[in-house]
N, C-alpha and C. Protein backbone atom coordinates (compact mmCIF):
# COMPACT_ATOMS: atom_id res chain seq x y z
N UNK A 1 -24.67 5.83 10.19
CA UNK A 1 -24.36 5.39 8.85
C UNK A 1 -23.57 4.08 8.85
N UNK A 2 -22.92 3.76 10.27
CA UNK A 2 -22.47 2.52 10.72
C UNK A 2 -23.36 1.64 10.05
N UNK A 3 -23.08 0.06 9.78
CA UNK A 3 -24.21 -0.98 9.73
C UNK A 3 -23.98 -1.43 11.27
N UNK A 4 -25.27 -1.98 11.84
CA UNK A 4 -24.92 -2.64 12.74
C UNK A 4 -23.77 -3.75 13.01
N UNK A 5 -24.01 -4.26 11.77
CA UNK A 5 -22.72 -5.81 11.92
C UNK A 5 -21.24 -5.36 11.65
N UNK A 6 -21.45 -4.06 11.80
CA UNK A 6 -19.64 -3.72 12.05
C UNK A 6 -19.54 -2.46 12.70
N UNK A 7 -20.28 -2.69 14.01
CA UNK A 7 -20.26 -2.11 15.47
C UNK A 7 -19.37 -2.69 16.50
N UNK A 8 -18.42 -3.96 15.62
CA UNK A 8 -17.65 -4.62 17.03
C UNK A 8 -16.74 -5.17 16.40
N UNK A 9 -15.39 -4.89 16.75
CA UNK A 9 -14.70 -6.07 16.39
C UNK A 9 -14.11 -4.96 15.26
N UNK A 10 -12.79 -5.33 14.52
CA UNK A 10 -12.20 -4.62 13.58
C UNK A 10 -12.49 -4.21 11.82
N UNK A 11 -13.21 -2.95 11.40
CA UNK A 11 -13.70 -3.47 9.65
C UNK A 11 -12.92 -1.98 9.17
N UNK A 12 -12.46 -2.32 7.79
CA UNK A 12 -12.25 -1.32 6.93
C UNK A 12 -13.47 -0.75 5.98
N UNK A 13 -13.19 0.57 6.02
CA UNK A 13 -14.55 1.42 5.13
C UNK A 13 -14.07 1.59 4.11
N UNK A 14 -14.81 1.14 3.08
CA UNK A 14 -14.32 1.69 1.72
C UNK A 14 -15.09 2.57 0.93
N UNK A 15 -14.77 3.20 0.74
CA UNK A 15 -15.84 4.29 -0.15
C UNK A 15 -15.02 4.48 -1.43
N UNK A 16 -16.24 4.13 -2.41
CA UNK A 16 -16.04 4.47 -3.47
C UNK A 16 -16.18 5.54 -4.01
N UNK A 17 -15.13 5.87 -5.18
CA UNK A 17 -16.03 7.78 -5.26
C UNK A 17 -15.17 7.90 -6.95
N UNK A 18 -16.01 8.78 -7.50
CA UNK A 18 -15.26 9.04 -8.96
C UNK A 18 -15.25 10.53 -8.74
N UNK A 19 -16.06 11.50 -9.24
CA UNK A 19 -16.42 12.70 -8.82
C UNK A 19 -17.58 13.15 -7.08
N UNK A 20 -18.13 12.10 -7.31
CA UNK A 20 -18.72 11.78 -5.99
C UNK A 20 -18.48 10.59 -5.20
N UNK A 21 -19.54 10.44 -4.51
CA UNK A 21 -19.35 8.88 -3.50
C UNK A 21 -20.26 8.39 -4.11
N UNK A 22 -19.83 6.97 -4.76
CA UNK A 22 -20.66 6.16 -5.05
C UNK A 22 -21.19 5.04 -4.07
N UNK A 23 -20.09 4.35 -3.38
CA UNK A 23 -20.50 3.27 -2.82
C UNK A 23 -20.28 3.65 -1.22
N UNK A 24 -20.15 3.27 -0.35
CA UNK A 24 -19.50 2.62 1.13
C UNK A 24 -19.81 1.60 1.09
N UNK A 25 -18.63 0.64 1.53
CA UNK A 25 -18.95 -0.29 2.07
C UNK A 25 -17.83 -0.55 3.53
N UNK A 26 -18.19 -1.85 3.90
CA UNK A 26 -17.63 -1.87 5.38
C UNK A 26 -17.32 -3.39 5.54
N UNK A 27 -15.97 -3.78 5.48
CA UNK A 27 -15.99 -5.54 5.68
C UNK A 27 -14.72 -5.53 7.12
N UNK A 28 -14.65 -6.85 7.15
CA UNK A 28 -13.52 -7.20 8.56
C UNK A 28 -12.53 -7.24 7.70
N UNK A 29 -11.48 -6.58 8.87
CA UNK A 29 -10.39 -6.17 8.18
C UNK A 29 -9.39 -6.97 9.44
N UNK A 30 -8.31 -7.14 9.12
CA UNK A 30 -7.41 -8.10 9.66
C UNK A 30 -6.16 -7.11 9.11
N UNK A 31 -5.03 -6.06 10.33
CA UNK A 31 -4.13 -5.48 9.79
C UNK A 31 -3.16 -6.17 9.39
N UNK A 32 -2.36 -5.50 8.08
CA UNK A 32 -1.29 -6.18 7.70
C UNK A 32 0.17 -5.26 8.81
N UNK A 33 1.00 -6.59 8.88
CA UNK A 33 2.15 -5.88 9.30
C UNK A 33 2.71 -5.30 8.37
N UNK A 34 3.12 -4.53 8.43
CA UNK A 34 4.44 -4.19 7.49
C UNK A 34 4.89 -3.44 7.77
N UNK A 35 6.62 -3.87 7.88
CA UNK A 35 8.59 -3.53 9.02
C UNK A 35 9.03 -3.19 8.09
N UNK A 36 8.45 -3.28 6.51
CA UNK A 36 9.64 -2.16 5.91
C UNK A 36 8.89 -1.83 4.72
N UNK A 37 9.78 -0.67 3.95
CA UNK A 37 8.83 -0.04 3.13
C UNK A 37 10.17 0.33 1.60
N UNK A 38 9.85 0.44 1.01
CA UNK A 38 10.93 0.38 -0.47
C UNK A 38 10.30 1.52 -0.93
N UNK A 39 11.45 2.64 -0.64
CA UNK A 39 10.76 3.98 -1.73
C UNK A 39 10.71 4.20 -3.29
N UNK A 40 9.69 4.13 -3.73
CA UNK A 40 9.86 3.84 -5.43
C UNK A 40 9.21 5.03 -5.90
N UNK A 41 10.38 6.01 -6.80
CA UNK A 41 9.63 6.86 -7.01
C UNK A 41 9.10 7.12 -9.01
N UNK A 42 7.83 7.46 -8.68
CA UNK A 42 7.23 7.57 -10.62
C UNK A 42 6.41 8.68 -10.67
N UNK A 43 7.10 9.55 -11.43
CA UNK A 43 6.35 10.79 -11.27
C UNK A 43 5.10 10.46 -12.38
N UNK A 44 5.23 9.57 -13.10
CA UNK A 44 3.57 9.79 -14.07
C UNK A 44 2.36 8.77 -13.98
N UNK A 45 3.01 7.85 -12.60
CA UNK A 45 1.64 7.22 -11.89
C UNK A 45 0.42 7.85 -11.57
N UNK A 46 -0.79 6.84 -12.39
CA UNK A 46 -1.98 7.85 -12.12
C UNK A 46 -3.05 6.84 -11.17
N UNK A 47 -3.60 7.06 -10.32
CA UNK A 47 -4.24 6.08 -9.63
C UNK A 47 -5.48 6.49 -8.65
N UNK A 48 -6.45 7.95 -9.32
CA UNK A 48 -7.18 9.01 -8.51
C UNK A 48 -7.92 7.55 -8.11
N UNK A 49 -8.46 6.68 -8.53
CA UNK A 49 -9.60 5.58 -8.27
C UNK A 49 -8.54 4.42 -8.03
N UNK A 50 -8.02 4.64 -6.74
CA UNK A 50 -7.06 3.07 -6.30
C UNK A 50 -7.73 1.76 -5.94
N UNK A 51 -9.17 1.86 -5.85
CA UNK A 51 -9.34 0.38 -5.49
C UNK A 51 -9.92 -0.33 -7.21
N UNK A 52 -10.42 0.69 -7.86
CA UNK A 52 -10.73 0.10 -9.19
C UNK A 52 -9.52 -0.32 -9.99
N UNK A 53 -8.95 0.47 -9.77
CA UNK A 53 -7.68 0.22 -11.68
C UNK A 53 -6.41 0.39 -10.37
N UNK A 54 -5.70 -0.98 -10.38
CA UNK A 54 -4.39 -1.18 -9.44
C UNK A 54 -3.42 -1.33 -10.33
N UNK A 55 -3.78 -1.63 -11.81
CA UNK A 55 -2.96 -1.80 -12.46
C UNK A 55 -0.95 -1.84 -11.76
N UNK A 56 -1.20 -0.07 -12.29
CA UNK A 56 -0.14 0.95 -11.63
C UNK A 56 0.54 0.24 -10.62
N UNK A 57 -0.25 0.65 -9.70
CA UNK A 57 0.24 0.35 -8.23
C UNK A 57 0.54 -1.04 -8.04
N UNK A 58 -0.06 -1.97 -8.32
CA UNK A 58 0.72 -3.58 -8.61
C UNK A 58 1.76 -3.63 -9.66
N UNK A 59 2.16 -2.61 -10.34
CA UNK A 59 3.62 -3.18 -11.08
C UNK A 59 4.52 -1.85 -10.13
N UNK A 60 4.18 -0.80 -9.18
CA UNK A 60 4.94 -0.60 -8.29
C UNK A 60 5.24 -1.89 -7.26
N UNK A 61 4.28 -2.37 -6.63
CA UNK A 61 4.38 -3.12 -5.71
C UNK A 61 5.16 -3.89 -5.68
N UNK A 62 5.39 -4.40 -7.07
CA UNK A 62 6.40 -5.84 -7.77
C UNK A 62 7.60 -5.30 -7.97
N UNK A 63 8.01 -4.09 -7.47
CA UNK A 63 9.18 -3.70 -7.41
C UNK A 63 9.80 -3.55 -6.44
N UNK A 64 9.17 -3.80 -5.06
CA UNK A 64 9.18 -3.71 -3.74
C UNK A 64 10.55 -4.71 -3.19
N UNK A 65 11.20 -5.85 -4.10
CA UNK A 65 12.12 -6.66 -3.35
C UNK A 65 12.02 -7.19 -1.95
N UNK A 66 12.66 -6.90 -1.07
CA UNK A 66 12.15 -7.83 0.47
C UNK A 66 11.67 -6.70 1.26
N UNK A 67 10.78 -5.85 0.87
CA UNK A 67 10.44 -5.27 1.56
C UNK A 67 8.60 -5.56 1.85
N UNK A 68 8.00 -5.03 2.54
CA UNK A 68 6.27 -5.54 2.61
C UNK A 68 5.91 -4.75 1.81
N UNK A 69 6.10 -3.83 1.69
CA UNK A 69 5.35 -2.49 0.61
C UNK A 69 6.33 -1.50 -0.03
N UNK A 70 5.37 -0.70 -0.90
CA UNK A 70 6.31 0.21 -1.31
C UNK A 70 5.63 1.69 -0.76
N UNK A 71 6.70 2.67 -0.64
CA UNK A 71 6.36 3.79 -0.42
C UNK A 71 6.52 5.11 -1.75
N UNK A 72 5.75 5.24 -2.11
CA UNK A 72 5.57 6.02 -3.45
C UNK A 72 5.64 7.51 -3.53
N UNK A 73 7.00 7.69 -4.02
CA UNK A 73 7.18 9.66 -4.04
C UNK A 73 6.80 9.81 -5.59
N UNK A 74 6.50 10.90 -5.88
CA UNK A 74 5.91 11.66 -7.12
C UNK A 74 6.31 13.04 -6.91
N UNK A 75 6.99 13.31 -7.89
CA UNK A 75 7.38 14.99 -7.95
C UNK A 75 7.73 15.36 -6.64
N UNK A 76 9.00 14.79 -6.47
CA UNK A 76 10.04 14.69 -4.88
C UNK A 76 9.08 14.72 -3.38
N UNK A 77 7.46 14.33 -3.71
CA UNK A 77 6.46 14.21 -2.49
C UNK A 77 5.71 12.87 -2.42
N UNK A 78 6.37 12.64 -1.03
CA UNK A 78 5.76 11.45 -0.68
C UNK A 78 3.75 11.36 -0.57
N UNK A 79 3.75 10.39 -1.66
CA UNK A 79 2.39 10.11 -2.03
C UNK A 79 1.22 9.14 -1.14
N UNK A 80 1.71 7.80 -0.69
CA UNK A 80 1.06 7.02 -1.03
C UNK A 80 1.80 5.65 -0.33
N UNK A 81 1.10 4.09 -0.33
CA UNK A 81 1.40 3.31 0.02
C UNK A 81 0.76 2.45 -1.42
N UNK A 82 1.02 1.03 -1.50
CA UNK A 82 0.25 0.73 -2.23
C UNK A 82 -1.15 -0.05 -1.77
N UNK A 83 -0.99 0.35 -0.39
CA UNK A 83 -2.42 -0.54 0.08
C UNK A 83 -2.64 0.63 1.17
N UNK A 84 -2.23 1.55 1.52
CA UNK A 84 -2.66 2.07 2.37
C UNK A 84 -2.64 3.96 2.32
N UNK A 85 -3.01 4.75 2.56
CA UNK A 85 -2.68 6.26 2.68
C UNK A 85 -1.61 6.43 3.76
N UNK A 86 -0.90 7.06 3.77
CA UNK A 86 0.09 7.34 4.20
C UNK A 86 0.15 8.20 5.80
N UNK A 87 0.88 8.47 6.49
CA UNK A 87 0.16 9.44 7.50
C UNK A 87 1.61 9.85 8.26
N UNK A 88 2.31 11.07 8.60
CA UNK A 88 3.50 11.33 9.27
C UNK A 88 3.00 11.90 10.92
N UNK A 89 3.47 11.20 11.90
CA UNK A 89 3.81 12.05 12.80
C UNK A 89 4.77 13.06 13.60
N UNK A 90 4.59 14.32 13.41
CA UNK A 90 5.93 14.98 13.75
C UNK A 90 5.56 15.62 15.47
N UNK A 91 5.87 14.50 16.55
CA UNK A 91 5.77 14.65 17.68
C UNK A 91 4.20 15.14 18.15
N UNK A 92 4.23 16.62 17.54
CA UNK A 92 2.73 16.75 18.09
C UNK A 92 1.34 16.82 17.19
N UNK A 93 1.09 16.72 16.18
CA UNK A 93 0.49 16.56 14.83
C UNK A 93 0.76 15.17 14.04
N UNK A 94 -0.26 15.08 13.57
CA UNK A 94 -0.63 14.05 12.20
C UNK A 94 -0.32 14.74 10.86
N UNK A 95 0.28 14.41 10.22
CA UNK A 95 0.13 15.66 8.48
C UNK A 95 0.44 14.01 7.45
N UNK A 96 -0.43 13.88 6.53
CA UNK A 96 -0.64 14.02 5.46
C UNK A 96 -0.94 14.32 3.86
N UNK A 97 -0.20 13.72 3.38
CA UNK A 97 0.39 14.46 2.04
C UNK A 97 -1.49 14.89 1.83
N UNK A 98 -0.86 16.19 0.93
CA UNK A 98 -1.84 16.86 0.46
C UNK A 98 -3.04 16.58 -1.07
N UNK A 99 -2.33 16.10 -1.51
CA UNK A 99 -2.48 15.11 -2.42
C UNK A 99 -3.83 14.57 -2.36
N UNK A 100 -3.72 13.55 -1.55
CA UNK A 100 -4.29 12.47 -0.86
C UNK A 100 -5.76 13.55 -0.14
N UNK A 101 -5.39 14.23 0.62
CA UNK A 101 -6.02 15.32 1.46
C UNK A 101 -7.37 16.05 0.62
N UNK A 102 -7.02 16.31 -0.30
CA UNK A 102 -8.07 17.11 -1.58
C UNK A 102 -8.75 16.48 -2.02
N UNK A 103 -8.12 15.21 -2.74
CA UNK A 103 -9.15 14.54 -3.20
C UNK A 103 -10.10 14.05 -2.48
N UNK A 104 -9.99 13.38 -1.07
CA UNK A 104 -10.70 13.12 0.25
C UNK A 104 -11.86 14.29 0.17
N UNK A 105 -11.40 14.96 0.36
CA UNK A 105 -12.23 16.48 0.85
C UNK A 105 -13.38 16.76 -0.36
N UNK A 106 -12.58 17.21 -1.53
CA UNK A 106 -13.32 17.08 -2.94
C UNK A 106 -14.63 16.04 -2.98
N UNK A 107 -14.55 14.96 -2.95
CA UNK A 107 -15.40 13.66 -2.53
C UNK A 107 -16.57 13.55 -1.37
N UNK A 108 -15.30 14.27 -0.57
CA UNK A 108 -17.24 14.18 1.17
C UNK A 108 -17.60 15.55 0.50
N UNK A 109 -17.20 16.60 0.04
CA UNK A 109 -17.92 17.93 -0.21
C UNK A 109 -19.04 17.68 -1.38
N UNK A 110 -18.70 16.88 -2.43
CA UNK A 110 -19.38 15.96 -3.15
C UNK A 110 -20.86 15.80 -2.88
N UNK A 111 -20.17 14.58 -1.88
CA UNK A 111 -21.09 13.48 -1.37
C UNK A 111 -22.26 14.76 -0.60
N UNK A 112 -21.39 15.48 0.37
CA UNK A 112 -22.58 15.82 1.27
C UNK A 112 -23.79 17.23 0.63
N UNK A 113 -23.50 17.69 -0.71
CA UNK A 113 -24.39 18.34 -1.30
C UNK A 113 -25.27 17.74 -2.42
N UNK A 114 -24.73 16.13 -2.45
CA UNK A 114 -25.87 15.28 -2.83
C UNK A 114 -26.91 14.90 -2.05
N UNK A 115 -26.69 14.56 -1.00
CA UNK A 115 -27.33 14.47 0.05
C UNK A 115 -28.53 15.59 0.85
């Protein structure tokens, strides 16, 4: 499901999805650093479709001060980045907010009984 022209070299996947998957796509991606993170928390941020409507998440972002990003809690649980999903390691495991986790899941379960 790869394209060939991003078999080498570094690309981000984006998949689009509302109730299903609408799109994938796949471009070169170039990581951002980012050494610090500004916890901003809004419990009535809504953002299920983050690459369409940033609205939100760009007037979090602009609250960020000298930091590269912000890190976004909602109802005392860490959510979110504003450019990225989030991911904890506790020594021997990966865990990710759950949040984030469902809707993912919701979406390929979607996708793969369209298919």
């Amino acid at each position: 499901m790869v394209p060939e022209t991003a078999k080498g070299g570094l690309y981000k996947c984006r998949v689009t999805y509302s109730e299903v998957i609408e799109k994938i796509e796949f471009e070169s991606y170039e990581p951002r650093v980012v050494q610090s993170l500004c916890l901003i928390t809004d419990n009535t941020i809504q953002y299920d479709f983050k690459y369409h409507n940033r609205q939100q998440l760009n007037a979090l972002f602009s609250q960020r001060g000298e930091a590269d990003d912000v890190l976004i809690v909602q109802n005392d649980l860490i959510t979110d980045t504003s450019y990225a999903n989030i991911v904890f390691w506790e020594g021997s495991q990966w865990h990710t907010p759950v949040v984030i986790c469902l809707l993912v899941h919701n979406a390929l379960d979607c996708w793969k009984k369209k298919k």
